[in-house]
Protein backbone atom coordinates (compact mmCIF):
# COMPACT_ATOMS: atom_id res chain seq x y z
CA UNK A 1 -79.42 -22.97 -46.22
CA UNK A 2 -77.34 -25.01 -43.87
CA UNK A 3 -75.46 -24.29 -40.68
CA UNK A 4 -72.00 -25.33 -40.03
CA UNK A 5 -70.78 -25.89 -36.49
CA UNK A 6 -66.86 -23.93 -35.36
CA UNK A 7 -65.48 -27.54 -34.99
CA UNK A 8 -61.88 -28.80 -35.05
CA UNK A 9 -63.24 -31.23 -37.29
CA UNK A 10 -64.08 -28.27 -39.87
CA UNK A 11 -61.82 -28.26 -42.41
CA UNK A 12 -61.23 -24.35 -42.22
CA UNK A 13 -61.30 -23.98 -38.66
CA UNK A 14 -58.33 -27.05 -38.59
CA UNK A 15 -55.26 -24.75 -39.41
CA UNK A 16 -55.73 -22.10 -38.01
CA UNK A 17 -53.79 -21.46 -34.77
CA UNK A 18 -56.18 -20.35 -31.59
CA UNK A 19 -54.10 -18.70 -28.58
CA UNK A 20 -54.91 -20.33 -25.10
CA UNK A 21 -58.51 -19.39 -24.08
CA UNK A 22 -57.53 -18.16 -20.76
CA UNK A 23 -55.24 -15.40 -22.57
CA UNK A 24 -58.53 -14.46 -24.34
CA UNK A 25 -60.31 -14.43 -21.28
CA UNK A 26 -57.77 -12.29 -19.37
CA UNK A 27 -58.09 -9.60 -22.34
CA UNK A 28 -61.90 -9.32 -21.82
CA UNK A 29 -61.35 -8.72 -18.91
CA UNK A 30 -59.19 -6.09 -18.61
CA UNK A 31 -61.17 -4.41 -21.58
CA UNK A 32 -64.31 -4.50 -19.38
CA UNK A 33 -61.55 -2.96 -16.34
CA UNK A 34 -60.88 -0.03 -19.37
CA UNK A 35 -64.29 0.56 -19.89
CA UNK A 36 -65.47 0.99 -16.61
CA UNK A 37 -62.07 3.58 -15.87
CA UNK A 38 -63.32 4.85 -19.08
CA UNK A 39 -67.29 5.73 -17.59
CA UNK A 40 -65.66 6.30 -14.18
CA UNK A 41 -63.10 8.95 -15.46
CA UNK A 42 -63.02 9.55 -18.23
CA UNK A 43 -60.67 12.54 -19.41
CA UNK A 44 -58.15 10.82 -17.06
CA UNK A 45 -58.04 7.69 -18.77
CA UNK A 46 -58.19 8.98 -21.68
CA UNK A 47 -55.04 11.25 -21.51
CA UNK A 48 -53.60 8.11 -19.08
CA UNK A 49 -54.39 6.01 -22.80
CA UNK A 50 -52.60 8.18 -24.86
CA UNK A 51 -49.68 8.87 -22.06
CA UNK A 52 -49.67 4.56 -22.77
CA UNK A 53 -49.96 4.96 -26.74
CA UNK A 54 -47.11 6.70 -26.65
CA UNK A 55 -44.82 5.08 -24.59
CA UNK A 56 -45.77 2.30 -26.85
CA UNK A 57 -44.43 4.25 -29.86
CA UNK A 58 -41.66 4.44 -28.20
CA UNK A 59 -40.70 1.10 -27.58
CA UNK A 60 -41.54 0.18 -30.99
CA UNK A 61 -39.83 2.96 -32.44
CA UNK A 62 -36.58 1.63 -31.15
CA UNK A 63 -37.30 -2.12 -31.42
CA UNK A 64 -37.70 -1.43 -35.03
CA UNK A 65 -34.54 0.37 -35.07
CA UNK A 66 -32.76 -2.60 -32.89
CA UNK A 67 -34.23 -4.82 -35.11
CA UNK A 68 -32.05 -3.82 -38.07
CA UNK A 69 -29.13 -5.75 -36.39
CA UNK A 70 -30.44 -9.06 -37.50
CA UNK A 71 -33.09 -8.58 -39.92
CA UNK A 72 -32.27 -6.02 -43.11
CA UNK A 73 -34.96 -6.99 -44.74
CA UNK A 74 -37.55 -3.82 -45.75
CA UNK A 75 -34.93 -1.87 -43.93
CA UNK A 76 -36.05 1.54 -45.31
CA UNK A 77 -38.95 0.98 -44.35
CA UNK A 78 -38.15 -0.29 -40.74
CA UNK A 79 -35.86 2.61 -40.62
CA UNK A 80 -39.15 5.09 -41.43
CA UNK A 81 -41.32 3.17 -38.82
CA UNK A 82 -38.49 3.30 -36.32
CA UNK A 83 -38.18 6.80 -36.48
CA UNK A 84 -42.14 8.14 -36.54
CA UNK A 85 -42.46 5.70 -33.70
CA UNK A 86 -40.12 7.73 -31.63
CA UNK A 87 -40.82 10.97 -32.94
CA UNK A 88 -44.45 10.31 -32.30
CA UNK A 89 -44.04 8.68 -28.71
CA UNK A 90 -41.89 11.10 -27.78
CA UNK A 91 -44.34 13.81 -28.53
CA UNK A 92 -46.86 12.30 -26.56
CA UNK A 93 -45.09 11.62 -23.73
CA UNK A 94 -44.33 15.14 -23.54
CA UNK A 95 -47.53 16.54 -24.31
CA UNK A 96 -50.36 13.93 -23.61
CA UNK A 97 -53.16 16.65 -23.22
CA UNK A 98 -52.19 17.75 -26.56
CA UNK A 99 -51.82 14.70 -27.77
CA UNK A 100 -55.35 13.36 -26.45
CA UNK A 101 -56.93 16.63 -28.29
CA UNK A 102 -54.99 15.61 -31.20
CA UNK A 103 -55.61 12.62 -31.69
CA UNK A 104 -59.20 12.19 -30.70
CA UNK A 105 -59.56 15.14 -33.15
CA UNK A 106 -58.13 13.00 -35.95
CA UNK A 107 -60.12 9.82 -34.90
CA UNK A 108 -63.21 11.57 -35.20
CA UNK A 109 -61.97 13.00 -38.45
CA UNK A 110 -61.69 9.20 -40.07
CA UNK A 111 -65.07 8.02 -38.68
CA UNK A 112 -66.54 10.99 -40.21
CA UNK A 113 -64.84 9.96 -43.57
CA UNK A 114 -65.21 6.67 -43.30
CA UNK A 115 -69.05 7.04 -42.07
CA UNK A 116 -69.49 8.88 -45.38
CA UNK A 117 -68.09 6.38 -47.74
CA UNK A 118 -69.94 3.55 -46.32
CA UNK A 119 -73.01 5.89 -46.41
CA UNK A 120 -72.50 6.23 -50.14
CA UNK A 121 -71.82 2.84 -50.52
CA UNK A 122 -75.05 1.79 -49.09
CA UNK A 123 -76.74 4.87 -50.98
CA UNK A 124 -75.72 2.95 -54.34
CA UNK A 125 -76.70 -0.62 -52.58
CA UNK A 126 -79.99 0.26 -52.54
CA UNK A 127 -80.32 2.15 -55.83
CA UNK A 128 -78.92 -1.03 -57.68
CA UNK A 129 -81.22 -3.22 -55.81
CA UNK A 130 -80.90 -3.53 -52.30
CA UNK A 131 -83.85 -1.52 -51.71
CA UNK A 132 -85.21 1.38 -49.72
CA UNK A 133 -84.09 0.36 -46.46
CA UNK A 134 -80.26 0.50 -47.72
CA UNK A 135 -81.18 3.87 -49.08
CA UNK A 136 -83.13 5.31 -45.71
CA UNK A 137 -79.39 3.60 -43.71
CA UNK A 138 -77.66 5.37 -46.10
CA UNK A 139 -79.07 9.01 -46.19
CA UNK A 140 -78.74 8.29 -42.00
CA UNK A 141 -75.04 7.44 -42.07
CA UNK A 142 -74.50 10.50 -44.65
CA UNK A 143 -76.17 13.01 -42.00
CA UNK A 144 -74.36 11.51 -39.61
CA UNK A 145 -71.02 11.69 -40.55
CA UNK A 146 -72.00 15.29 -42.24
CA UNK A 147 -72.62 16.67 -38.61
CA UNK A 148 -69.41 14.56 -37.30
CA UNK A 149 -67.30 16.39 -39.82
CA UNK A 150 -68.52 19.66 -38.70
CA UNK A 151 -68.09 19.12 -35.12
CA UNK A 152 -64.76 17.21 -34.86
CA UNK A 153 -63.38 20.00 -31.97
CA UNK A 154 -66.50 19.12 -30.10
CA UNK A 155 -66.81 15.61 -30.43
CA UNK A 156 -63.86 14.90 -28.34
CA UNK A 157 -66.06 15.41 -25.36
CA UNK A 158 -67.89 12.13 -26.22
CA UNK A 159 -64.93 10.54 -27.39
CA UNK A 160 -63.71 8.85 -24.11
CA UNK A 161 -67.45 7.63 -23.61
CA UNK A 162 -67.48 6.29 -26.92
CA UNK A 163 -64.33 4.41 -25.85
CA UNK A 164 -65.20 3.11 -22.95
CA UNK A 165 -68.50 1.88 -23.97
CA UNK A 166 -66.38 -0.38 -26.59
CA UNK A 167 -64.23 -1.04 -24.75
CA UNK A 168 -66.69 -2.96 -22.83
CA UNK A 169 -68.85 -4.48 -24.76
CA UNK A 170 -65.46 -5.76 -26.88
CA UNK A 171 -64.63 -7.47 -23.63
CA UNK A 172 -67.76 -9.27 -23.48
CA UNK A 173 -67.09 -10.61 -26.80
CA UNK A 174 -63.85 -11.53 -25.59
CA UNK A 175 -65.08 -13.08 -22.52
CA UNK A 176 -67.78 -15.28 -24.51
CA UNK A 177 -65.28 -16.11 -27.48
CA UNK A 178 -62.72 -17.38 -24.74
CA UNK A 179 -64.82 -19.65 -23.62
CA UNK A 180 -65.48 -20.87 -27.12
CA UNK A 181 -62.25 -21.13 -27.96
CA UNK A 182 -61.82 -23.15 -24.74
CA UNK A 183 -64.29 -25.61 -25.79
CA UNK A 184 -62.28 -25.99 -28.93
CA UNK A 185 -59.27 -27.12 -27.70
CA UNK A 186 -60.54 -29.61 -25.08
């Protein structure tokens, strides 16, 4: 088994287009700033986060709308998008404690679904091969998302913890991968 070093010499790693490492560096950064608001104060940020997801909506909403002017193409579509992004933002800028309850409520809905598929998943791994250690994960992830799905009104209490806590360590990653990418382009 051989390594390969992340070169620009590397044939893959030659196309593809890095942005400027400082740009990656300021986003770790202010994910590490989000986490810490996140551990600090958390129900605030969290509705504050939502307040910002839908002002986001928004915006988008009616840039996709705008957009229409020049660019026709997939305009039912763009048309669709436009208006759920404005229904939608508009919604949670008038009710962002609803909103927060909503959505966190819906977000732990998918990781309970998607928990249990990738339990099942690695249920079948390890009866087709992978052995008992993909079974044991998988029983694990099964309970898991089992108890998830039956507590998704109280597992918006941990939800802004959860958050913050990837926030975080995603801006460590960020931090460390700007500084690869840095190295890369000098």
């Amino acid at each position: 088994m051989t390594t390969e070093s992340f070169s620009a010499d590397n044939a893959v790693w030659a196309n593809v287009k890095l942005p400027p490492w400082w740009l990656i560096l300021i986003e770790g950064i202010l994910l590490i700033i989000l986490g810490v608001f996140f551990f600090t104060n958390p129900f605030k940020t969290l509705v504050t986060a939502v307040w910002v997801l839908g002002l986001w909506w928004l915006i988008h909403g009616i840039f996709e709308l705008v957009s229409l002017i020049w660019d026709r193409a997939m305009w039912g579509w763009k048309i669709f998008e436009g208006i759920l992004g404005i229904v939608a933002g508009w919604i949670l800028l008038q009710q962002p404690l609803g909103g927060t309850l909503v959505l966190s409520a819906t977000l732990v809905l998918l990781l309970g679904l998607i928990g249990l598929f990738m339990g099942i998943a690695a249920l079948i791994q390890g009866f087709k091969g992978a052995g008992w250690g993909s079974i044991i994960l998988g029983v694990i992830i099964i309970i898991l998302s089992i108890l998830l799905l039956m507590n998704t009104q109280g597992a918006w209490t941990w939800m802004p913890w959860a958050v913050g806590l990837l926030a975080f360590f995603n801006g460590i990653v960020a931090i460390v991968n700007s500084f690869r990418v840095r190295s890369l382009q000098t």
